[in-house]
C-alpha atoms as a PDB file:
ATOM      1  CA  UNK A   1     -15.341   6.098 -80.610  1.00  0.00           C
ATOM      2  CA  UNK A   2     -17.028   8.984 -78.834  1.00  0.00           C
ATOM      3  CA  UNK A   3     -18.560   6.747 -75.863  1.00  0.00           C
ATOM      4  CA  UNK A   4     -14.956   4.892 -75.215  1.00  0.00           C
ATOM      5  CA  UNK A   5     -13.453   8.299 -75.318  1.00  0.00           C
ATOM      6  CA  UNK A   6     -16.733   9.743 -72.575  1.00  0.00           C
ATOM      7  CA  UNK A   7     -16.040   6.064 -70.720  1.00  0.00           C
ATOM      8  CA  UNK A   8     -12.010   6.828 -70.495  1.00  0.00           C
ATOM      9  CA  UNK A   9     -12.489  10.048 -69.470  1.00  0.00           C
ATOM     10  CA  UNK A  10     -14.996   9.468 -66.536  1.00  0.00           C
ATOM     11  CA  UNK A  11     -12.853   6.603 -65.559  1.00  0.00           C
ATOM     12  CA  UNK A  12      -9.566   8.969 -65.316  1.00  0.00           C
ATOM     13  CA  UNK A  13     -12.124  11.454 -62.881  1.00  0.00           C
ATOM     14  CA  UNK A  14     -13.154   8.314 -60.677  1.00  0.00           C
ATOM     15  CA  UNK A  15      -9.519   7.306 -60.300  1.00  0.00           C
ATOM     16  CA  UNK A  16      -8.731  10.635 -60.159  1.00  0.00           C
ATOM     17  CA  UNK A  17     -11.031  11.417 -57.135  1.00  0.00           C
ATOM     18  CA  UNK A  18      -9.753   8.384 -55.293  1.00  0.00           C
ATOM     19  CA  UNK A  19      -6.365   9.770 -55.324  1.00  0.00           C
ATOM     20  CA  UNK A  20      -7.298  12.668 -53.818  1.00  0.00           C
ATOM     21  CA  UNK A  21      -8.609  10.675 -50.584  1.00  0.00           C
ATOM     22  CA  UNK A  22      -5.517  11.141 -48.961  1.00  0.00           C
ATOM     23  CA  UNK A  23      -5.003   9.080 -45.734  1.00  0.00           C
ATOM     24  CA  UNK A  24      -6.433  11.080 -42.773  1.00  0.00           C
ATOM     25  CA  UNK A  25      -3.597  12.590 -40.687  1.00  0.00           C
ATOM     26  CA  UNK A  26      -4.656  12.266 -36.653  1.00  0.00           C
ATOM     27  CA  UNK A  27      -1.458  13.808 -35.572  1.00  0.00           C
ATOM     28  CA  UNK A  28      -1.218  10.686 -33.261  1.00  0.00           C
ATOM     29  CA  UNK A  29       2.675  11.594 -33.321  1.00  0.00           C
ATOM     30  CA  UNK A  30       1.934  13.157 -30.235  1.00  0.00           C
ATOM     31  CA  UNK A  31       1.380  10.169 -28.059  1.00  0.00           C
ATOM     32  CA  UNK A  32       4.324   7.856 -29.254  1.00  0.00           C
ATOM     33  CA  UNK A  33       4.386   4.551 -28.190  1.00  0.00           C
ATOM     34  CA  UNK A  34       7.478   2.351 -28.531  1.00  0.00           C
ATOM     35  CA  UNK A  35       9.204   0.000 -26.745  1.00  0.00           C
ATOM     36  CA  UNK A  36      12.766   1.390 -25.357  1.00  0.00           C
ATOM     37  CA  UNK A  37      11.974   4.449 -25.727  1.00  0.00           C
ATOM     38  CA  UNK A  38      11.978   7.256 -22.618  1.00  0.00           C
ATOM     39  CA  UNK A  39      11.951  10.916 -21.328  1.00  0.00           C
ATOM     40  CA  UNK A  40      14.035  12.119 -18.185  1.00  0.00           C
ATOM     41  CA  UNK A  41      12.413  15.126 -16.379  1.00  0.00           C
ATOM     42  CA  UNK A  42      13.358  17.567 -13.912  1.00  0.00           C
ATOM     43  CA  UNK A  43      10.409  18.026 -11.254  1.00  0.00           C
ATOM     44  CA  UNK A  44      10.053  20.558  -8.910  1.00  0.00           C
ATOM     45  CA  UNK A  45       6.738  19.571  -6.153  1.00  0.00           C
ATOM     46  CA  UNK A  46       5.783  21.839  -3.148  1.00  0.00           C
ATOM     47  CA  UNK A  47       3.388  20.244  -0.913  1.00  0.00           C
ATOM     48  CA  UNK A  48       1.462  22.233   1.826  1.00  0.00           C
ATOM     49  CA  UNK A  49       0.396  20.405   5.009  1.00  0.00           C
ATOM     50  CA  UNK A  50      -2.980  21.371   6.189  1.00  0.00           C
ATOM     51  CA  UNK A  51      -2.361  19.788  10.024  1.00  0.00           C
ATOM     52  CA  UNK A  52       1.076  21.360  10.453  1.00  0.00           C
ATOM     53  CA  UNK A  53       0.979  24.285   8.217  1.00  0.00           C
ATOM     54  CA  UNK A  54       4.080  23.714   6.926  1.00  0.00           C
ATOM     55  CA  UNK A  55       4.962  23.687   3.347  1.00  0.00           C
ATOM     56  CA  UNK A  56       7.742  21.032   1.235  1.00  0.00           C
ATOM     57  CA  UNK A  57       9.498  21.710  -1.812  1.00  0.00           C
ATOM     58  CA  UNK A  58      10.941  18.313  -3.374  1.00  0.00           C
ATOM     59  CA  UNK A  59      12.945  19.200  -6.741  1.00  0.00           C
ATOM     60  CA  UNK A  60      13.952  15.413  -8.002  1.00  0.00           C
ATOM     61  CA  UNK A  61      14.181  13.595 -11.569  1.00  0.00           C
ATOM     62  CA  UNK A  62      11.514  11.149 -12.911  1.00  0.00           C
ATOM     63  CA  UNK A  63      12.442   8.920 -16.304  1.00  0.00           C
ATOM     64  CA  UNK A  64       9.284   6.889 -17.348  1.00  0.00           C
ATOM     65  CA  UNK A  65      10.478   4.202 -19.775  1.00  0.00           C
ATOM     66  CA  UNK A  66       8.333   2.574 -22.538  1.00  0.00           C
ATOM     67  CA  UNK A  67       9.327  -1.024 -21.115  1.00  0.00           C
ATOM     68  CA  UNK A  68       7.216  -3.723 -22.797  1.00  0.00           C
ATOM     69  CA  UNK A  69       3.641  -3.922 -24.454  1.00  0.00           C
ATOM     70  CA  UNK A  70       0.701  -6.162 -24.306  1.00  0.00           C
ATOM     71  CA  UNK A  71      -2.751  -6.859 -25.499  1.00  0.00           C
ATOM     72  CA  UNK A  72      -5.266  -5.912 -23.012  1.00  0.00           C
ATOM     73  CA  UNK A  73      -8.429  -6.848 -21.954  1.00  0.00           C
ATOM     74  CA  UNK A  74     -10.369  -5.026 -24.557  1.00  0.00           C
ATOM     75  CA  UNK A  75      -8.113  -6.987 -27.153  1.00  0.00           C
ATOM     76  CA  UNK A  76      -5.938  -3.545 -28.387  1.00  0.00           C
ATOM     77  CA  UNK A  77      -2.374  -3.441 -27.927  1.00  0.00           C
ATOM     78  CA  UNK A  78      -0.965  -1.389 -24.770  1.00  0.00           C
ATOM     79  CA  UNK A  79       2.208  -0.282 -23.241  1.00  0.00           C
ATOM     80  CA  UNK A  80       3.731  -0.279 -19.857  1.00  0.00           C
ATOM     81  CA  UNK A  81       5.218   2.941 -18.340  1.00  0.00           C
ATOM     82  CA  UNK A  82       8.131   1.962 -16.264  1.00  0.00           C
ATOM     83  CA  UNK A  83       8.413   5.447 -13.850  1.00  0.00           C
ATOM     84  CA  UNK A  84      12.007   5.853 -12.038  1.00  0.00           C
ATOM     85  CA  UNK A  85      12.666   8.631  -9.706  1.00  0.00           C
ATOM     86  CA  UNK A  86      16.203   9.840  -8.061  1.00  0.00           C
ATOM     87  CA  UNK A  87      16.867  12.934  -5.915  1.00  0.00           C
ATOM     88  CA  UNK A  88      20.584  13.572  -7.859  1.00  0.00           C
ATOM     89  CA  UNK A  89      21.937  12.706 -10.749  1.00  0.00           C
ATOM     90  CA  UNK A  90      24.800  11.252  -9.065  1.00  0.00           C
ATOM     91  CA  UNK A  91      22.299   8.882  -7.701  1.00  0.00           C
ATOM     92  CA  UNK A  92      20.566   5.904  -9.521  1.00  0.00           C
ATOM     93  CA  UNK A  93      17.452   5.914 -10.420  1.00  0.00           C
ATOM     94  CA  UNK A  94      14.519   3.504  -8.574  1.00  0.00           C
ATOM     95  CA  UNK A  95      11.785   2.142  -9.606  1.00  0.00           C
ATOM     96  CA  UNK A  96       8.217   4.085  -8.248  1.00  0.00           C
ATOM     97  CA  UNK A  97       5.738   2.318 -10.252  1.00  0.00           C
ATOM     98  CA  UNK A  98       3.817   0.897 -13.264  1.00  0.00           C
ATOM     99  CA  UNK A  99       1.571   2.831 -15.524  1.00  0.00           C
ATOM    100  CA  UNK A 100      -0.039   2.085 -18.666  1.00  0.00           C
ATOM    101  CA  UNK A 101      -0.472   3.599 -21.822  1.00  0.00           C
ATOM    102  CA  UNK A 102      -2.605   3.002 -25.465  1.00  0.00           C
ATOM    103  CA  UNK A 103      -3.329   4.795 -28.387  1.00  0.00           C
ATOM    104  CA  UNK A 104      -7.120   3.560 -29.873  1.00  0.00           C
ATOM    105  CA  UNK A 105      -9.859   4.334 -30.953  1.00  0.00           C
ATOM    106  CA  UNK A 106      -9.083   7.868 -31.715  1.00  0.00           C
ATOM    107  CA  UNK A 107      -7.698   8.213 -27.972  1.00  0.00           C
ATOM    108  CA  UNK A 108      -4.726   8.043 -25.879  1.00  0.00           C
ATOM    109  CA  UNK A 109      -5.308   7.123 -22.877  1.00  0.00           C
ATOM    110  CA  UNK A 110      -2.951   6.624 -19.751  1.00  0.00           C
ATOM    111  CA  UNK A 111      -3.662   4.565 -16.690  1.00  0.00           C
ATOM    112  CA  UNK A 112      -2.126   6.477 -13.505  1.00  0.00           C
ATOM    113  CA  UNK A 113      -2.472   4.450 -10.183  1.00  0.00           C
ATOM    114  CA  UNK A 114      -5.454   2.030 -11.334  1.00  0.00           C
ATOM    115  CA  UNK A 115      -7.687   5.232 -12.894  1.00  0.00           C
ATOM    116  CA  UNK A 116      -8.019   5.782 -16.354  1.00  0.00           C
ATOM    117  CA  UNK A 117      -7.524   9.438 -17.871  1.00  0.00           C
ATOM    118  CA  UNK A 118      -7.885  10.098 -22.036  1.00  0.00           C
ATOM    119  CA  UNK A 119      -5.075  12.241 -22.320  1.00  0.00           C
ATOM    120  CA  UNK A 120      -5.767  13.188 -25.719  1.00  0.00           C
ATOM    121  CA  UNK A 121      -8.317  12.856 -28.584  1.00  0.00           C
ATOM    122  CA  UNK A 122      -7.251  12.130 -32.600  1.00  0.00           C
ATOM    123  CA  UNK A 123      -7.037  14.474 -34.103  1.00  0.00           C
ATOM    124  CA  UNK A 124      -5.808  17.327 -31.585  1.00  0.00           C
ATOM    125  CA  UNK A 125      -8.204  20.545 -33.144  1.00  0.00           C
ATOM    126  CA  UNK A 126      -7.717  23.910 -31.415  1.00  0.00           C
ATOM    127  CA  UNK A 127     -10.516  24.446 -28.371  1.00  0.00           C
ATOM    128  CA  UNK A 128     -11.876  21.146 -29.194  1.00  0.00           C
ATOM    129  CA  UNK A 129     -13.504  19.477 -25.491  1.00  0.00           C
ATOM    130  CA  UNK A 130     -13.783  16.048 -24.352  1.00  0.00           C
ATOM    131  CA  UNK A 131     -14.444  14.894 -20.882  1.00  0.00           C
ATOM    132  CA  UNK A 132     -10.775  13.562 -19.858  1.00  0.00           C
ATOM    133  CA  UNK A 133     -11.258  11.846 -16.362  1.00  0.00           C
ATOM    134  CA  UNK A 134     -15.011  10.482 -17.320  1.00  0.00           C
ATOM    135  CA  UNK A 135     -13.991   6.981 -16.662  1.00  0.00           C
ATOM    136  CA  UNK A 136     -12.478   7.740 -13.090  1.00  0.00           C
ATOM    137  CA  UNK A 137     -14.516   6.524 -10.101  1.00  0.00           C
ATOM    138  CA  UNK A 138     -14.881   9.350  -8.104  1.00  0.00           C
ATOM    139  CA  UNK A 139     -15.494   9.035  -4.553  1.00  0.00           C
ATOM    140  CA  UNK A 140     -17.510  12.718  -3.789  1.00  0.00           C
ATOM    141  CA  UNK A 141     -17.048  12.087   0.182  1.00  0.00           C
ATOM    142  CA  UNK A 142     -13.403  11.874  -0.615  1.00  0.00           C
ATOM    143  CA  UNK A 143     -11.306  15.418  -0.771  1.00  0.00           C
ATOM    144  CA  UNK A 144      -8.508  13.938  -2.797  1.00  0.00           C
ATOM    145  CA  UNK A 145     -10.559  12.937  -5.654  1.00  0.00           C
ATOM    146  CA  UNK A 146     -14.025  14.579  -5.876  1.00  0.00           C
ATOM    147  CA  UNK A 147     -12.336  17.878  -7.653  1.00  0.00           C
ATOM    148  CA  UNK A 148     -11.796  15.809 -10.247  1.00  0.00           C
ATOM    149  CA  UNK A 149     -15.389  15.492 -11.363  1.00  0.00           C
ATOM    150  CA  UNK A 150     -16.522  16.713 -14.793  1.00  0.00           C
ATOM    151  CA  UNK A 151     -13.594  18.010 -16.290  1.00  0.00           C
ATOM    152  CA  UNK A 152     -13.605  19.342 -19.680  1.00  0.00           C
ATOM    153  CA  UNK A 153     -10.336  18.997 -21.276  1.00  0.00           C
ATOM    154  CA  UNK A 154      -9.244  21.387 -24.173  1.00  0.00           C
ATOM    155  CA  UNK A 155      -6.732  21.670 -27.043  1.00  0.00           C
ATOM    156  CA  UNK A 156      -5.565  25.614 -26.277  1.00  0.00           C
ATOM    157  CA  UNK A 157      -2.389  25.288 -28.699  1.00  0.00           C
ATOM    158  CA  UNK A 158      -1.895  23.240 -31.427  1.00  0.00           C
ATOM    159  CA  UNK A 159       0.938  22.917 -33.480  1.00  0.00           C
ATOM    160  CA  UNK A 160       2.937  25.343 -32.239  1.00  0.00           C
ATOM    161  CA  UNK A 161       6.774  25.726 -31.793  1.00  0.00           C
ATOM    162  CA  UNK A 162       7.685  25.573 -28.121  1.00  0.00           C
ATOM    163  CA  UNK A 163      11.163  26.206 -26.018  1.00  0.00           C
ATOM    164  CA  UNK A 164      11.642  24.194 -23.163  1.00  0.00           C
ATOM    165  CA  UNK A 165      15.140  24.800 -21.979  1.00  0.00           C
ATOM    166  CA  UNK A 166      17.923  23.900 -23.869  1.00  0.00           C
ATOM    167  CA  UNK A 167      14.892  21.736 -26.210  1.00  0.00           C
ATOM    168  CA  UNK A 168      13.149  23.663 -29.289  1.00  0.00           C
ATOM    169  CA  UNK A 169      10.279  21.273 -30.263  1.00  0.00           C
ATOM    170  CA  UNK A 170       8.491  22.326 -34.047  1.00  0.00           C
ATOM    171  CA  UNK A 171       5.367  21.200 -33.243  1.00  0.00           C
ATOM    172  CA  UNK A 172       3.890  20.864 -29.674  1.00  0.00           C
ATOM    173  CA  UNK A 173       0.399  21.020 -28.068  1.00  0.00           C
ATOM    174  CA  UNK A 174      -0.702  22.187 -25.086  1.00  0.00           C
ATOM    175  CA  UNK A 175      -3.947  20.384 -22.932  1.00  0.00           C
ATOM    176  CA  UNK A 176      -5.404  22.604 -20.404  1.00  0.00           C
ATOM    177  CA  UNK A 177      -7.016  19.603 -18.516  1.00  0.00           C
ATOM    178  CA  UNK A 178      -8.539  22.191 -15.815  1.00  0.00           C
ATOM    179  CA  UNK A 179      -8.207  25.898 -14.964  1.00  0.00           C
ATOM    180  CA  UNK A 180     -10.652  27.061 -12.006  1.00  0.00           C
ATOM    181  CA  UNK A 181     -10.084  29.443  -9.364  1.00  0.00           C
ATOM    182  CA  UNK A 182     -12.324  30.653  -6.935  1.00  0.00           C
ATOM    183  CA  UNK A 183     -10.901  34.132  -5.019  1.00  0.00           C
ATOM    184  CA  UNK A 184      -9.947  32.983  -1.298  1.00  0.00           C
ATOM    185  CA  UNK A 185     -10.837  29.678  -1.667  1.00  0.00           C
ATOM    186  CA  UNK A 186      -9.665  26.955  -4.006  1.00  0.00           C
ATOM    187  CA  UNK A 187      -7.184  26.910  -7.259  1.00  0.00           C
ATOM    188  CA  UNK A 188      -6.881  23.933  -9.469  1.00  0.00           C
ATOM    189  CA  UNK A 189      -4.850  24.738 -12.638  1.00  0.00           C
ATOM    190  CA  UNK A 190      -3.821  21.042 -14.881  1.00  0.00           C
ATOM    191  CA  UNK A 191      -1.889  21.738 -18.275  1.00  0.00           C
ATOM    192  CA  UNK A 192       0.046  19.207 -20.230  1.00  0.00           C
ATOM    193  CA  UNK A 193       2.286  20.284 -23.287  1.00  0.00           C
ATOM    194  CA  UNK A 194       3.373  17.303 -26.068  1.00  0.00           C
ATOM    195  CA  UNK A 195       5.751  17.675 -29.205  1.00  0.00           C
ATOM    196  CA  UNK A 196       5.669  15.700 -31.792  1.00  0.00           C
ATOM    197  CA  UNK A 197       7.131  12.329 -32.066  1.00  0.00           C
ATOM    198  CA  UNK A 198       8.393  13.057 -28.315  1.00  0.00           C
ATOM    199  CA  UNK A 199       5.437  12.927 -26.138  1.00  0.00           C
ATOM    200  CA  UNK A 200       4.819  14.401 -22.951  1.00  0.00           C
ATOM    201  CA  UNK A 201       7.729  17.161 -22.562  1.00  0.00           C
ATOM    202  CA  UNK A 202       5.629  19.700 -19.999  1.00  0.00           C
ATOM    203  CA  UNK A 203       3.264  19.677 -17.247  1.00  0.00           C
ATOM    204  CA  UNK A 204       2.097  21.737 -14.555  1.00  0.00           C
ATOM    205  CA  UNK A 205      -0.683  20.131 -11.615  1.00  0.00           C
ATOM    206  CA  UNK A 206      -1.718  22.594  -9.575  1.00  0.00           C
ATOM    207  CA  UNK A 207      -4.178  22.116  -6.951  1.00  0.00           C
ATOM    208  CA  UNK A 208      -4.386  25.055  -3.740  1.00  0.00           C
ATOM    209  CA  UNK A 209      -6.838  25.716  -1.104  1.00  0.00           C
ATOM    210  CA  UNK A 210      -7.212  28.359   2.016  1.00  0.00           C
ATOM    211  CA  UNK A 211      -9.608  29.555   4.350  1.00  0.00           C
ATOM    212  CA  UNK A 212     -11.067  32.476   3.302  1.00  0.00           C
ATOM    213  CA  UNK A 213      -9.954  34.718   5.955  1.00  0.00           C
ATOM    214  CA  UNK A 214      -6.444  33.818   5.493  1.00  0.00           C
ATOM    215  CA  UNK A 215      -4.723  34.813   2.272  1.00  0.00           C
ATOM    216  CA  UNK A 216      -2.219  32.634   2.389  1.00  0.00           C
ATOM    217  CA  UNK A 217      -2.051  28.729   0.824  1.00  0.00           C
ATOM    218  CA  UNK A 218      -2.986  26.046   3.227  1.00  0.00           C
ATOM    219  CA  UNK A 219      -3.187  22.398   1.457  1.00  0.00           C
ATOM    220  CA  UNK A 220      -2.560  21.266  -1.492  1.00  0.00           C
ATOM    221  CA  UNK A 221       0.418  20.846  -3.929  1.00  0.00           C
ATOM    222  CA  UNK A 222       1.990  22.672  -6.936  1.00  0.00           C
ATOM    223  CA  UNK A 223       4.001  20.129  -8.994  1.00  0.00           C
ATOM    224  CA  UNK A 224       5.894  21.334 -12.468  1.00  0.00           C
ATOM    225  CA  UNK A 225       8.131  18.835 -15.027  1.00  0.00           C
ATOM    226  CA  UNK A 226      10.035  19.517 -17.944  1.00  0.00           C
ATOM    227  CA  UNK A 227      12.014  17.449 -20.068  1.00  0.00           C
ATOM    228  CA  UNK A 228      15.803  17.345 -19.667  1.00  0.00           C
ATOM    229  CA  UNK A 229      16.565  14.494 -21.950  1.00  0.00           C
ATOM    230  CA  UNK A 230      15.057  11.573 -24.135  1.00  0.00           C
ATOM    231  CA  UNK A 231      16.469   9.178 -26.310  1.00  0.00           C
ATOM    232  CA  UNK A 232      15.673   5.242 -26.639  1.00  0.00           C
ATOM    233  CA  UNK A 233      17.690   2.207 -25.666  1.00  0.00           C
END
């Protein structure tokens, strides 16, 4: 009677020990991924011209749309990112291009203009690091991409509650893709912000140069979103 009663007992604790191997949360809430589903932003973008020395502001709307998914070459489901842009909202908006987006293997990872970035990894921890553009090909004789090189991406908020607007998001988290400045020189400032079970509500992609004996901005471009409306069709 004793043993059955030792044999329940330590069959209750390895039961009991199961239970408590609750699934494993990744948080991947932040990177949703579903078809109909889209965000409308409001965008302002100042561009400097280096050969005129003029500078552009364009303030304009951009609505990326979850459109359709697919499996891709490395056999994992993926998504493509319709992106519409429009000058008013009196005006319709047109189509700019195709992206794509996944969520696997612990990443998310979004293809802008044929390069791969890994926006995020699973699950988001606060400073945690990861090389972000490490599968771009980087040309390093070519000034539009070579600044790009060795980036070390970083969770610097995590779970926070964020205002944006007229949106209050519960939980949000903010990747500070890059952040170097070098006095007189060059400034190159990337941050992305995500709520949960939104996505992408935030960004700021900075990137400045000058001559040193001239203060003032000279190339480059300073380009800000934030959301202004979501929903799914």
């Amino acid at each position: 009677m004793k043993k059955n009663i030792l044999w329940f007992v330590a069959l209750l604790f390895v039961f009991g020990c199961k239970k408590k191997q609750t699934v494993y949360d990744t948080k991947t809430e932040y990177f949703p991924l579903a078809v109909g589903s889209w965000i409308i932003y409001d965008v302002d973008s100042l561009v400097y011209n280096s050969f005129t020395l003029t500078s552009y502001t364009h303030h304009f709307q951009l609505k990326e749309l979850i459109a359709s998914s697919f499996i891709d070459a490395s056999n994992e489901k993926a998504f493509v990112l319709e992106r519409y842009e429009r000058d008013s909202i009196t005006q319709d908006f047109k189509l700019k291009n195709k992206w794509v987006e996944k969520n696997a293997n612990n990443k998310a990872e979004k293809i802008e203009e044929n390069q791969r970035f890994i926006k995020m990894t699973f699950p988001p921890i606060k400073n945690n690091t990861w090389k972000g553009n490490a599968y771009l090909q980087i040309d390093p004789n070519d000034e539009n991409s070579k600044f790009l090189t060795d980036w070390d991406y970083k969770y610097s908020i995590v779970d926070e509650k964020i205002s944006l607007g007229n949106h209050s998001f519960d939980s949000s988290i903010t990747v500070l893709q890059h952040d170097d400045y070098i006095v007189r020189l060059q400034k190159s400032y990337f941050k992305e912000v995500y709520a949960k079970h939104v996505g992408l509500v935030y960004y700021q992609h900075t990137f400045l140069e000058q001559q040193p004996s001239d203060p003032t901005w000279k190339s480059g471009f300073d380009v800000k979103a934030t959301i202004n409306s979501n929903g799914k069709n």
